[in-house]
Protein backbone atom coordinates (compact mmCIF):
# COMPACT_ATOMS: atom_id res chain seq x y z
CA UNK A 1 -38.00 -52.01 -32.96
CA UNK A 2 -35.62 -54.33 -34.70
CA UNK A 3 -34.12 -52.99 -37.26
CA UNK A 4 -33.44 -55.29 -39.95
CA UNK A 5 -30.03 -55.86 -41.52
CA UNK A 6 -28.61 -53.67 -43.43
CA UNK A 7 -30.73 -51.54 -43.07
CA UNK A 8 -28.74 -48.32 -41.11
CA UNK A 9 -25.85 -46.65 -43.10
CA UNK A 10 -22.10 -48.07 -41.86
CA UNK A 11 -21.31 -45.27 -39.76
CA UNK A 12 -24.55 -45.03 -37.91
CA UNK A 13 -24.45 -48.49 -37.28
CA UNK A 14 -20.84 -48.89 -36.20
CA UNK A 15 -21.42 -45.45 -33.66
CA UNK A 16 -24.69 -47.23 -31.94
CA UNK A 17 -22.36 -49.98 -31.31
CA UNK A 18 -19.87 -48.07 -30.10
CA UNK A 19 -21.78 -46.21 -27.58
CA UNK A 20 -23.88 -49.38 -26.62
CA UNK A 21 -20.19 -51.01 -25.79
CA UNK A 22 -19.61 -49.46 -22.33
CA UNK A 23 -22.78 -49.99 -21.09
CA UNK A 24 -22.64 -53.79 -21.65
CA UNK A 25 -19.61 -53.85 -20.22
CA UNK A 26 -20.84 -51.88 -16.62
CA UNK A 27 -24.07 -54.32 -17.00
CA UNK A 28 -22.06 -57.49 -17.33
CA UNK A 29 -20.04 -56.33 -13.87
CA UNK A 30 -23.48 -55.26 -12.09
CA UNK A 31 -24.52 -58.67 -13.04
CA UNK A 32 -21.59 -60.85 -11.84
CA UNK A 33 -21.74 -58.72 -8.15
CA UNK A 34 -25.03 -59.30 -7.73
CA UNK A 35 -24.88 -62.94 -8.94
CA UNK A 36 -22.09 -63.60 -6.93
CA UNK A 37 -23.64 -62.42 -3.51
CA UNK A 38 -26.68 -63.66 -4.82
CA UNK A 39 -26.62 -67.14 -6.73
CA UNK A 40 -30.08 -68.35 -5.64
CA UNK A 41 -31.29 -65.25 -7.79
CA UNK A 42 -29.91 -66.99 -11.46
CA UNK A 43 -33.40 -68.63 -11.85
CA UNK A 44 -35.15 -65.54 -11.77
CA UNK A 45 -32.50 -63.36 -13.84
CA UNK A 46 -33.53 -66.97 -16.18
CA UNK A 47 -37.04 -65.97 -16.17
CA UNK A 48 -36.46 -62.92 -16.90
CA UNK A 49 -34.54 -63.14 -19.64
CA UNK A 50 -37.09 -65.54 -21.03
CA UNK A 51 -39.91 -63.01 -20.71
CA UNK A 52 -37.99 -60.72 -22.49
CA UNK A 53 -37.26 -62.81 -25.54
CA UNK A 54 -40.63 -64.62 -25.88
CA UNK A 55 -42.51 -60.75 -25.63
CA UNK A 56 -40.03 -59.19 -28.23
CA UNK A 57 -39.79 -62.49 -30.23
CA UNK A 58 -43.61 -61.63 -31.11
CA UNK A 59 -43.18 -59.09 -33.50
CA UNK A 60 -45.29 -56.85 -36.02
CA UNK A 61 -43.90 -55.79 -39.74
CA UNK A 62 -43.13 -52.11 -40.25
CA UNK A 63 -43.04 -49.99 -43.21
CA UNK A 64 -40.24 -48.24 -41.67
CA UNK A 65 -37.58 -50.33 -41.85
CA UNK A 66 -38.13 -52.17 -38.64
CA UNK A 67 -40.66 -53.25 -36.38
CA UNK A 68 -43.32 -53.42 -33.68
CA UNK A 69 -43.54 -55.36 -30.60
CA UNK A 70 -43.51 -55.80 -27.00
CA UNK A 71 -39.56 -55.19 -25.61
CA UNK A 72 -40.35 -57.35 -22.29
CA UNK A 73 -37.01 -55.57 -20.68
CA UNK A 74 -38.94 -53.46 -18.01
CA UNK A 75 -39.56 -56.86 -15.51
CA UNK A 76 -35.73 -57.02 -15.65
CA UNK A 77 -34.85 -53.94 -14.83
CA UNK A 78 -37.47 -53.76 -11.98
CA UNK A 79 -36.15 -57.03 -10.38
CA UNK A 80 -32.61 -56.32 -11.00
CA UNK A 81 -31.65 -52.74 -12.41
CA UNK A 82 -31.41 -51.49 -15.21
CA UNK A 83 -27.27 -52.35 -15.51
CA UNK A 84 -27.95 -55.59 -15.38
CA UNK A 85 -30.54 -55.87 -17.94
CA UNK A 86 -27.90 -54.74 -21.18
CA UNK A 87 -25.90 -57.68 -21.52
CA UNK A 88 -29.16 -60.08 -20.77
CA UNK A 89 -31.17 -57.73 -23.77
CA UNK A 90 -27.62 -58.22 -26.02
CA UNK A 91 -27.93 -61.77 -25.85
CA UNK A 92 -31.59 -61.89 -25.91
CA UNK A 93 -31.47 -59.52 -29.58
CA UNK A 94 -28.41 -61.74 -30.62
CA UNK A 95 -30.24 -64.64 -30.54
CA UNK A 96 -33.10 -63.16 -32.48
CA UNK A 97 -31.08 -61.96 -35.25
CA UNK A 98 -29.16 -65.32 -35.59
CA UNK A 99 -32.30 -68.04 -34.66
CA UNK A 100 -34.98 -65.70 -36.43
CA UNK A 101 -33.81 -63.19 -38.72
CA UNK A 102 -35.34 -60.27 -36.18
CA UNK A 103 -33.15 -57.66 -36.72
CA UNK A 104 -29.33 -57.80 -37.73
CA UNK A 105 -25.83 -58.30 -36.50
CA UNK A 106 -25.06 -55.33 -38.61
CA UNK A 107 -27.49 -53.20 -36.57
CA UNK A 108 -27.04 -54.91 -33.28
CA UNK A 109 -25.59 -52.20 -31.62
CA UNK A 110 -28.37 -49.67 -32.24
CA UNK A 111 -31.25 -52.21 -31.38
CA UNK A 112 -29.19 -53.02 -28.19
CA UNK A 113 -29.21 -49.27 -27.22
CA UNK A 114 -33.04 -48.47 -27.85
CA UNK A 115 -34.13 -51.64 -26.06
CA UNK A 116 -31.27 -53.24 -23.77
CA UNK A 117 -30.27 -49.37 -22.66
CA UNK A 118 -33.01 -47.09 -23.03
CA UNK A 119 -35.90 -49.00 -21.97
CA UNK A 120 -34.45 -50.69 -19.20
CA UNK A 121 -32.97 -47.47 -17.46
CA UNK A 122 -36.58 -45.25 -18.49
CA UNK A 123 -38.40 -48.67 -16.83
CA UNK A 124 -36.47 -48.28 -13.76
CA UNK A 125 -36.40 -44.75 -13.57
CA UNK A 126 -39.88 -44.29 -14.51
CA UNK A 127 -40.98 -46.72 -11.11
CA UNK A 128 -38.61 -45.06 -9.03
CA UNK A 129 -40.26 -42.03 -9.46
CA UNK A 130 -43.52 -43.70 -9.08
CA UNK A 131 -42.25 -45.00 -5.47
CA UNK A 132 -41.63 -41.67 -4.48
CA UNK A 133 -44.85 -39.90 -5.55
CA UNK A 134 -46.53 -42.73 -3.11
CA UNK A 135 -48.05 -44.72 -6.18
CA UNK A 136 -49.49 -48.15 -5.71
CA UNK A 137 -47.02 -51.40 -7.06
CA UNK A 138 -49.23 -52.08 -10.00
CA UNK A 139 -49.54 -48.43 -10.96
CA UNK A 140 -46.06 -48.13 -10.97
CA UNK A 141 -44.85 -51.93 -12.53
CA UNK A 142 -47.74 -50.53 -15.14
CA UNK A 143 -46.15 -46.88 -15.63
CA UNK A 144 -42.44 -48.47 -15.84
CA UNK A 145 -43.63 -51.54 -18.29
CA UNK A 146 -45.21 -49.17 -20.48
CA UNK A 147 -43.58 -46.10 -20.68
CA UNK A 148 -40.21 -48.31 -21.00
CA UNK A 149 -41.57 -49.48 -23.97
CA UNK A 150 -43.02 -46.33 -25.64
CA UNK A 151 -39.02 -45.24 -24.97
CA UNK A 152 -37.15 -47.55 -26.85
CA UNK A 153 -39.72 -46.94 -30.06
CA UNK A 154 -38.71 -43.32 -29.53
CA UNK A 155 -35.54 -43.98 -29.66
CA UNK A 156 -35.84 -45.80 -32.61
CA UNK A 157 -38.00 -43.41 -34.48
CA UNK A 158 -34.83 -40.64 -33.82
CA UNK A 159 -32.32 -43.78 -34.76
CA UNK A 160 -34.02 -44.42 -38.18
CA UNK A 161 -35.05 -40.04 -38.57
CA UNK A 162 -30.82 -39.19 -37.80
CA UNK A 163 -30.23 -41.95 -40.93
CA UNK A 164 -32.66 -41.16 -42.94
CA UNK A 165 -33.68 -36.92 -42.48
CA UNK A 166 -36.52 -35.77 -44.86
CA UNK A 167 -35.24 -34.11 -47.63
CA UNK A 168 -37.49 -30.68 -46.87
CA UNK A 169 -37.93 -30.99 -42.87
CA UNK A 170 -34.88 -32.67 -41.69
CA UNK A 171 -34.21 -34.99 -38.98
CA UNK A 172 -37.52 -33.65 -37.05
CA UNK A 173 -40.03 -34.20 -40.43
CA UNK A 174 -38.56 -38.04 -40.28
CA UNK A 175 -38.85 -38.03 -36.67
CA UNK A 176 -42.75 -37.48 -36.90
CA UNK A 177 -43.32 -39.70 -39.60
CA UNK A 178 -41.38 -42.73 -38.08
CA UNK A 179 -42.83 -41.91 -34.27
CA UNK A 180 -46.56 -41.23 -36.46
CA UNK A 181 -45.82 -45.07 -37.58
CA UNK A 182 -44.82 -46.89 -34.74
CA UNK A 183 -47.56 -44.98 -32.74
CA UNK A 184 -50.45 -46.87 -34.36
CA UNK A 185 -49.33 -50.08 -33.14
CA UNK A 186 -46.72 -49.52 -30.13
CA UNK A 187 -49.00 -47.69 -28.24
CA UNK A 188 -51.26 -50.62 -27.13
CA UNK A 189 -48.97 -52.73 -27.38
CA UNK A 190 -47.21 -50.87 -24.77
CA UNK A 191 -50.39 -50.98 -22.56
CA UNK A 192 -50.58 -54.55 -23.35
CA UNK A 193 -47.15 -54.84 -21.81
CA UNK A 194 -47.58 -52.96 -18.74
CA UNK A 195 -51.16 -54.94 -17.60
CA UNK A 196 -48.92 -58.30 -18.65
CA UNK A 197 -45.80 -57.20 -16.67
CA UNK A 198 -48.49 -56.19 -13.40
CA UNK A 199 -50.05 -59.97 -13.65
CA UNK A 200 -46.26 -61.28 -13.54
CA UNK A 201 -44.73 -59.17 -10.78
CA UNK A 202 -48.01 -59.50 -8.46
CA UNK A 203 -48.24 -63.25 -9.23
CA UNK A 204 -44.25 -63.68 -8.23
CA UNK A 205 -44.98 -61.22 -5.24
CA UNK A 206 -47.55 -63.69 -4.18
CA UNK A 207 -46.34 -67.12 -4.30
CA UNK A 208 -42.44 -65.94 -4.37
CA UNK A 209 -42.30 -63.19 -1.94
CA UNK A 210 -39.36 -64.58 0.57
CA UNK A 211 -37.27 -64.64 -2.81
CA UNK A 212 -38.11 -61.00 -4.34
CA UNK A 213 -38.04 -58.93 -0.74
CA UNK A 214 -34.55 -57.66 -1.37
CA UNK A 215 -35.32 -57.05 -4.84
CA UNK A 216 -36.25 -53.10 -6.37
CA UNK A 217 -39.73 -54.06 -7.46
CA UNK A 218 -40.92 -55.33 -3.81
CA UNK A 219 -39.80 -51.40 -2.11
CA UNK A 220 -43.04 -50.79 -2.10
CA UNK A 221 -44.88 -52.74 0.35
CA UNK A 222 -47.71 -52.24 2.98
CA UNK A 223 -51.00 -50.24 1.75
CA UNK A 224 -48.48 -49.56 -1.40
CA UNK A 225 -49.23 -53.21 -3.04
CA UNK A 226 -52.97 -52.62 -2.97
């Protein structure tokens, strides 16, 4: 998923920063509320944070320009939103790009929107509607983990297709060859990610409960967390 520097024409690169701008800027505020009427939680946002940059720190080489890994953003977004989970994956890719040459400054903003954005906010939405359809916790931590993931390689398959369209078939032709990639490996990796991210939230939900009950992830309670 992070794509390497240099790599994305100027003006593709300066737009995904551009459009990735305003929704740091509504995550940083969503952060400081809830951090505000909720100090105690700054440990957890901590962990979080460092399950994010440990999974996406562990990275597989790509012929397309980028990368494969786990993202580690959908525990975030489950424990605090997805708002609040931009400006923690901004700092977690900016440290990557400068500490271990994952990715780029250059093409900061577009990695930012395929993994601090889009995953986060399909995570969220993705357990949400899991809640609603009466699914258990782990089926939906599992469906959100994953399917988060699988997003922000989508995203980055149509990031690297819209720079790069195949000469005969266009932006779609590059789109299939880039998702056709990423597919081989993302896919259980993804998996991978969602049975990891169950074993964290039902290990916190069982020796940290009294801290996570006013927390999105712990809305499902009763025969739910079976």
């Amino acid at each position: 998923m992070h794509i390497m520097e240099g790599f994305l024409p100027p003006a593709h690169a300066l737009g995904w920063a551009a459009v990735s701008v305003p929704f740091l800027a509504v995550g940083l505020r969503s952060m400081g509320r809830d951090l505000q009427a909720h100090p105690e939680r700054r440990m957890l946002l901590g962990v979080a944070a460092a399950f994010a940059f440990l999974l996406s720190a562990l990275k597989l080489p790509s012929v397309t320009g980028s990368c494969s890994h786990p993202t580690g953003v959908g525990l975030g977004a489950l424990l605090f939103g997805p708002a609040a989970m931009v400006p923690v994956g901004f700092v977690v890719l900016l440290f990557q790009a400068l500490l271990l040459a994952h990715g780029g400054l250059t093409t900061l903003g577009a990695n930012v929107f395929s993994m601090a954005i889009v995953g986060p906010f399909v995570s969220y939405g993705v357990f949400r509607a899991a809640a609603t359809l009466g699914l258990s916790r782990s089926v939906a931590v599992f469906l959100a983990a994953c399917l988060g993931d699988l997003a922000t390689y989508v995203t980055t398959s149509v990031q690297l297709a819209w720079a790069f369209p195949d000469p005969v078939g266009g932006i779609h032709a590059s789109f299939l060859k880039f998702a056709g990639i990423f597919a081989l490996t993302q896919v259980p990796i993804a998996i991978s990610e969602g049975l990891l991210t169950v074993l964290v939230v039902n290990a916190m939900a069982r020796f940290n409960a009294h801290e996570l009950r006013a927390l999105p992830v712990m809305a499902l309670r009763g025969r739910k967390e079976a």
